[in-house]
N, C-alpha and C. Protein backbone atom coordinates (compact mmCIF):
# COMPACT_ATOMS: atom_id res chain seq x y z
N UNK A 1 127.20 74.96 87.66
CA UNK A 1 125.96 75.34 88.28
C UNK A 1 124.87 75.36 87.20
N UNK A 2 123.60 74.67 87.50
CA UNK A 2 122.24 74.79 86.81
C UNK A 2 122.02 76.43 86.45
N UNK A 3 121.92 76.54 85.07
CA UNK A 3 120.68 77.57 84.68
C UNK A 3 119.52 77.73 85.13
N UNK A 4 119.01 78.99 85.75
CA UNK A 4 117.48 79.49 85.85
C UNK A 4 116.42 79.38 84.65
N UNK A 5 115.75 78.87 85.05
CA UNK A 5 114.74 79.45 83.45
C UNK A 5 114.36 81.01 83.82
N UNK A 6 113.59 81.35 82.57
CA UNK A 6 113.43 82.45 83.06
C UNK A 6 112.44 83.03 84.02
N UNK A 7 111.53 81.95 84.06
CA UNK A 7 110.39 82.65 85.52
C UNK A 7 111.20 82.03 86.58
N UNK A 8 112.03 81.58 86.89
CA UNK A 8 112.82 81.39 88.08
C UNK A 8 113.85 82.56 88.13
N UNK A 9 114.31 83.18 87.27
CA UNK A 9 114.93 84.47 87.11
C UNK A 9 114.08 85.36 87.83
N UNK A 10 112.85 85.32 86.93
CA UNK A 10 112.08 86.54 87.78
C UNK A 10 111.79 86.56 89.03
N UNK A 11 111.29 85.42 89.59
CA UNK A 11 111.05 84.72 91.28
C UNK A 11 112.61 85.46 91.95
N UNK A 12 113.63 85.33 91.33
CA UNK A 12 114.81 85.65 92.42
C UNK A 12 115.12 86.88 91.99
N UNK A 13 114.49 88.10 90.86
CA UNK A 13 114.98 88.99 91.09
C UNK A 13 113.48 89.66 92.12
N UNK A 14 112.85 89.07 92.49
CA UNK A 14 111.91 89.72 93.08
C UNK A 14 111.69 89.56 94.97
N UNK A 15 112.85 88.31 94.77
CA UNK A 15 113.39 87.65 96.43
C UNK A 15 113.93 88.55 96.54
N UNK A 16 114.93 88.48 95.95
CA UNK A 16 116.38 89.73 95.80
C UNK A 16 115.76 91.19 96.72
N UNK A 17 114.49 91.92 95.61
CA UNK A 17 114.18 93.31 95.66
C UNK A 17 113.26 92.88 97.41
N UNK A 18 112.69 91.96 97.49
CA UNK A 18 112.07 91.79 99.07
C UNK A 18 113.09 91.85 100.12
N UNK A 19 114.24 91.44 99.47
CA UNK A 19 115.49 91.46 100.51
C UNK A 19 116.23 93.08 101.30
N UNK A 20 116.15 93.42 100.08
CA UNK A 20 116.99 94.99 100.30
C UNK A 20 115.85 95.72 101.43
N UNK A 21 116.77 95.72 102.61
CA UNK A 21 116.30 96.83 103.87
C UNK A 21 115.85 98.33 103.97
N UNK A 22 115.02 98.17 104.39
CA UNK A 22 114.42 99.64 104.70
C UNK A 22 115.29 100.69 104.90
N UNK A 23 115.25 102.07 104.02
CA UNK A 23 115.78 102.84 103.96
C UNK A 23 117.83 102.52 103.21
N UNK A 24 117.08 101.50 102.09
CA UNK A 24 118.41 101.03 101.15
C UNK A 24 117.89 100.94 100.05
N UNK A 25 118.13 100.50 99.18
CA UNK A 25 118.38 100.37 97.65
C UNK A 25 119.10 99.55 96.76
N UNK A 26 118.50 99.31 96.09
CA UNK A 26 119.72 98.44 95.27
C UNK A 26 119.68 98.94 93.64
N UNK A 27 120.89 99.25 92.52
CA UNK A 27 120.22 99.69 91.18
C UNK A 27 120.10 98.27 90.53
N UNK A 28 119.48 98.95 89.23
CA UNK A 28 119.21 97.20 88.63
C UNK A 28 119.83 96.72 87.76
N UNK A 29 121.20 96.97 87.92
CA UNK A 29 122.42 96.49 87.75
C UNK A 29 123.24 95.89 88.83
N UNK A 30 122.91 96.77 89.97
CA UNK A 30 123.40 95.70 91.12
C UNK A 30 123.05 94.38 91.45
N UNK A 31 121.30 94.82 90.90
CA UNK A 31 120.46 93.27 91.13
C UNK A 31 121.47 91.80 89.70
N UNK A 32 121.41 92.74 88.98
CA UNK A 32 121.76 91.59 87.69
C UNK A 32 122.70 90.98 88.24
N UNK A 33 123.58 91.96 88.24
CA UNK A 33 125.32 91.35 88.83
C UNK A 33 124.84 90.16 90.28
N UNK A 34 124.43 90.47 90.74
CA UNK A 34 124.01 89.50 92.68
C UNK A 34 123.99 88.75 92.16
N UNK A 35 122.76 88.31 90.72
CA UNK A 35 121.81 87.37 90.51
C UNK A 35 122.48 86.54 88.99
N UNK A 36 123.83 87.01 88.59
CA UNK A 36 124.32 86.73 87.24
C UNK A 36 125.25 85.00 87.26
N UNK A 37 125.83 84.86 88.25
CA UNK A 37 126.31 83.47 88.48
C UNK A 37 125.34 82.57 88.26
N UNK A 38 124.15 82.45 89.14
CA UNK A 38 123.32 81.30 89.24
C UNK A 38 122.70 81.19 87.70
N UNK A 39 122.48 82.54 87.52
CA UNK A 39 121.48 82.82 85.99
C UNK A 39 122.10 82.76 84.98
N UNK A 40 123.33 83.06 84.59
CA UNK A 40 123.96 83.48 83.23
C UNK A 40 123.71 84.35 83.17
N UNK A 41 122.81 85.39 83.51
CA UNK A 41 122.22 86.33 82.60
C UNK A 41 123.07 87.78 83.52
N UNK A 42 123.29 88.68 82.99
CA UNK A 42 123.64 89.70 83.60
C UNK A 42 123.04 91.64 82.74
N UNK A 43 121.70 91.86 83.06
CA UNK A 43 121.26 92.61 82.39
C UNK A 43 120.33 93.64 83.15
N UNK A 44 121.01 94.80 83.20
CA UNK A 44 120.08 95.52 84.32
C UNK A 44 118.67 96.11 83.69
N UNK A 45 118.75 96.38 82.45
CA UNK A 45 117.76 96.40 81.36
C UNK A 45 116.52 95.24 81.86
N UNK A 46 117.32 93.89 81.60
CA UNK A 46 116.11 92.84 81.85
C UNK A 46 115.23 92.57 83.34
N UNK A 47 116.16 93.16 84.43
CA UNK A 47 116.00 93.23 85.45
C UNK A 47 114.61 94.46 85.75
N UNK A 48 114.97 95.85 84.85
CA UNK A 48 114.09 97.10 84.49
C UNK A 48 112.48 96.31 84.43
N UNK A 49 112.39 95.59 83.12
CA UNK A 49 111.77 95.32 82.76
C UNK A 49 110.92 94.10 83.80
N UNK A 50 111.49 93.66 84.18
CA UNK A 50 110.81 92.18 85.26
C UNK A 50 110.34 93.40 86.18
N UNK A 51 110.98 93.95 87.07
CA UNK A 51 110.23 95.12 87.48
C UNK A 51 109.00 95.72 87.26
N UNK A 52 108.83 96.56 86.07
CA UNK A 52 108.26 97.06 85.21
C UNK A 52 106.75 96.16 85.17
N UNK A 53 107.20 94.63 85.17
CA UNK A 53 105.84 93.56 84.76
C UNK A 53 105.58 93.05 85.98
N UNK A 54 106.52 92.65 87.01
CA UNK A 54 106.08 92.02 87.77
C UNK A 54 106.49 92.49 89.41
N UNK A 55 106.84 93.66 89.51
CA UNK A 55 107.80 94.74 90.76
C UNK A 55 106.11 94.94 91.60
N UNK A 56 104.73 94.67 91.09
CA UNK A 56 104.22 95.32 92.00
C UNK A 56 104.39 95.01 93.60
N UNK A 57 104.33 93.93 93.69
CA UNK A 57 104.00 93.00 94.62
C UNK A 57 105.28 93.01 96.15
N UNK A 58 106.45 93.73 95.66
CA UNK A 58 107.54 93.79 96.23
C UNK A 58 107.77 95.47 96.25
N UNK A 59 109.05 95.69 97.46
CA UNK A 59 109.40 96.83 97.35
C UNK A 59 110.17 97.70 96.49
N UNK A 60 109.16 97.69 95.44
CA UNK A 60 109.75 98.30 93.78
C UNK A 60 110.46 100.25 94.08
N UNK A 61 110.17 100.51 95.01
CA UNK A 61 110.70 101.61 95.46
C UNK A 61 112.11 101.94 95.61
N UNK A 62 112.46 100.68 96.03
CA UNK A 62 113.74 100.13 96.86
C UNK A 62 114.60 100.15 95.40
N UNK A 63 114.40 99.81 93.78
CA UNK A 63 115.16 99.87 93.03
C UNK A 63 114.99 100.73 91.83
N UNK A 64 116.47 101.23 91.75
CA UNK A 64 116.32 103.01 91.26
C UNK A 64 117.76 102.33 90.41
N UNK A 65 117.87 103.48 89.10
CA UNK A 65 119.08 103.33 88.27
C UNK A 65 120.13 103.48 88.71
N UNK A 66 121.48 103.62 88.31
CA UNK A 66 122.65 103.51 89.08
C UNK A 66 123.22 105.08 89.22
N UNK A 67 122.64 105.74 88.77
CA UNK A 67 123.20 107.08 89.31
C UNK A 67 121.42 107.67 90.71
N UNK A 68 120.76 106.69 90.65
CA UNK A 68 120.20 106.70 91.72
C UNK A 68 118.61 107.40 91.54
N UNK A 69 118.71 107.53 89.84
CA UNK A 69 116.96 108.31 89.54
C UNK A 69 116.39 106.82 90.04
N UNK A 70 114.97 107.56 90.32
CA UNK A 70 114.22 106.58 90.71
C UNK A 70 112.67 106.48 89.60
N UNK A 71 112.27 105.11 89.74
CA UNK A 71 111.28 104.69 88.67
C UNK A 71 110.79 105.34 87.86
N UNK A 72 111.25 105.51 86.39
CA UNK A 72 109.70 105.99 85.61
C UNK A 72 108.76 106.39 85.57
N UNK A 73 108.06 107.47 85.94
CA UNK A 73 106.49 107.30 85.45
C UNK A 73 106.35 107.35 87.17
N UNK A 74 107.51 106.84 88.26
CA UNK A 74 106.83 106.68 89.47
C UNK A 74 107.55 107.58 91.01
N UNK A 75 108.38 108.52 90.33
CA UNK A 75 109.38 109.50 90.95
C UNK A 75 108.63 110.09 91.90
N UNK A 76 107.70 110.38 91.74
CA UNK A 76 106.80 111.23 93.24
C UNK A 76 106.38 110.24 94.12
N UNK A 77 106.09 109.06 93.87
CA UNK A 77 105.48 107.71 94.64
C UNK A 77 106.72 107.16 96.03
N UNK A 78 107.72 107.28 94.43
CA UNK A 78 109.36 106.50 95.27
C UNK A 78 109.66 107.30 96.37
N UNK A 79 109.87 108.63 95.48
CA UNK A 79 110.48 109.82 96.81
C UNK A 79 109.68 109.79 98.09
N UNK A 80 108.44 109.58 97.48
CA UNK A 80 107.85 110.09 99.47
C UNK A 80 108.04 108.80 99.84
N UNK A 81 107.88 107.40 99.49
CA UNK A 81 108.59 106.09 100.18
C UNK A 81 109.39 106.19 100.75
N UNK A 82 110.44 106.33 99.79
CA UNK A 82 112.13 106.30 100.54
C UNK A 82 112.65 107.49 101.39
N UNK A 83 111.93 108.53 101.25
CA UNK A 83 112.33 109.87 102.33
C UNK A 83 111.23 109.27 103.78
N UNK A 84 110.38 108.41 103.51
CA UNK A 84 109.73 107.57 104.60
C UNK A 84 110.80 106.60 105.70
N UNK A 85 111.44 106.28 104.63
CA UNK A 85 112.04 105.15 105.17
C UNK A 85 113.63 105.64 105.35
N UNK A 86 114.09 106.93 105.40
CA UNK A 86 114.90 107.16 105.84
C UNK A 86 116.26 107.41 104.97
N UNK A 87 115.59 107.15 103.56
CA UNK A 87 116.42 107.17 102.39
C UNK A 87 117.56 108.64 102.14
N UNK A 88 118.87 108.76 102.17
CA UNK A 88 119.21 109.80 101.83
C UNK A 88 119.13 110.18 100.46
N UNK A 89 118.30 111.21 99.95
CA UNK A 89 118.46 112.08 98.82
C UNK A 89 119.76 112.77 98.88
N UNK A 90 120.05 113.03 96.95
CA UNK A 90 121.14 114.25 96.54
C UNK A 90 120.08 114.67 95.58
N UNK A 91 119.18 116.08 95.74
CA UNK A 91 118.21 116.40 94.86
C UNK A 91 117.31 115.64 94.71
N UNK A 92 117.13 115.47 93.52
CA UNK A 92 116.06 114.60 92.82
C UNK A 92 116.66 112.67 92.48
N UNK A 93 117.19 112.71 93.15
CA UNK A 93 117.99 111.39 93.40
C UNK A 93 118.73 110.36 94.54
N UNK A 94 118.43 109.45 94.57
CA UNK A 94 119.17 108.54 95.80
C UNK A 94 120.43 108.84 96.01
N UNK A 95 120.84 109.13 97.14
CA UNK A 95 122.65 109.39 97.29
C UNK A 95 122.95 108.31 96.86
N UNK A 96 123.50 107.24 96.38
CA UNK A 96 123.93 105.75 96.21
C UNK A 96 125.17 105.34 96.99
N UNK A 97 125.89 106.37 97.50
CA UNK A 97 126.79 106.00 98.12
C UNK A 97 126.94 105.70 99.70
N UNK A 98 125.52 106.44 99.98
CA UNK A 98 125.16 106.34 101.20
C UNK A 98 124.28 105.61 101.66
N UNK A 99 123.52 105.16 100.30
CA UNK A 99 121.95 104.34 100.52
C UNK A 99 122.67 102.98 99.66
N UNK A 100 122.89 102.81 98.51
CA UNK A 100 123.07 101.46 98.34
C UNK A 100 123.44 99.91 99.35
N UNK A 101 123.24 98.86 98.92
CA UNK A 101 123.01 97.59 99.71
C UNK A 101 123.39 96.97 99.18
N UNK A 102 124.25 95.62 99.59
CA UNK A 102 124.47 94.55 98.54
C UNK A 102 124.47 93.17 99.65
N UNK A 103 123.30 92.64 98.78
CA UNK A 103 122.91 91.26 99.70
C UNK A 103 124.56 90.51 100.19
């Protein structure tokens, strides 16, 4: 299978994050792993970061770390989103076991 470059990386981790359904989630390690065959690449870090630069535009809400904190800098924004959309909380965090998604 063809390698992604890397703005084709970013284009599909941002299909990817448009994909995940209302009142779900995905962490961004789940995204790497989905997206690691086609890409080579398997990095939930790099995934953070594409986020981080280019998540506005998509439902950046929708992806939270793997024990289920949600964004940086954007925890009051996410929470009232995802308690919008039906998201189950444990505290200050996504249940993941109840909310996670996998395309």
């Amino acid at each position: 299978m063809a390698r992604v470059t890397p703005q084709e990386y970013v284009e599909e981790v941002l299909s990817l994050v448009e994909r995940i359904p209302e009142g779900h989630v995905m962490s961004y390690g789940a995204i790497a792993d989905a997206l690691a065959d086609a890409s080579g690449r398997n990095s939930a870090r790099q995934v953070g970061t594409i986020m981080a630069r280019h998540g506005g535009g998509v439902p950046w809400h929708r992806v939270v770390n793997s024990s289920g904190r949600m964004p940086p800098g954007h925890e009051q924004e996410a929470r009232e989103r995802l308690l919008s959309e039906g998201v189950p909380l444990k505290g200050e965090h996504v249940d993941m076991a109840r909310a996670s998604w996998r395309p």
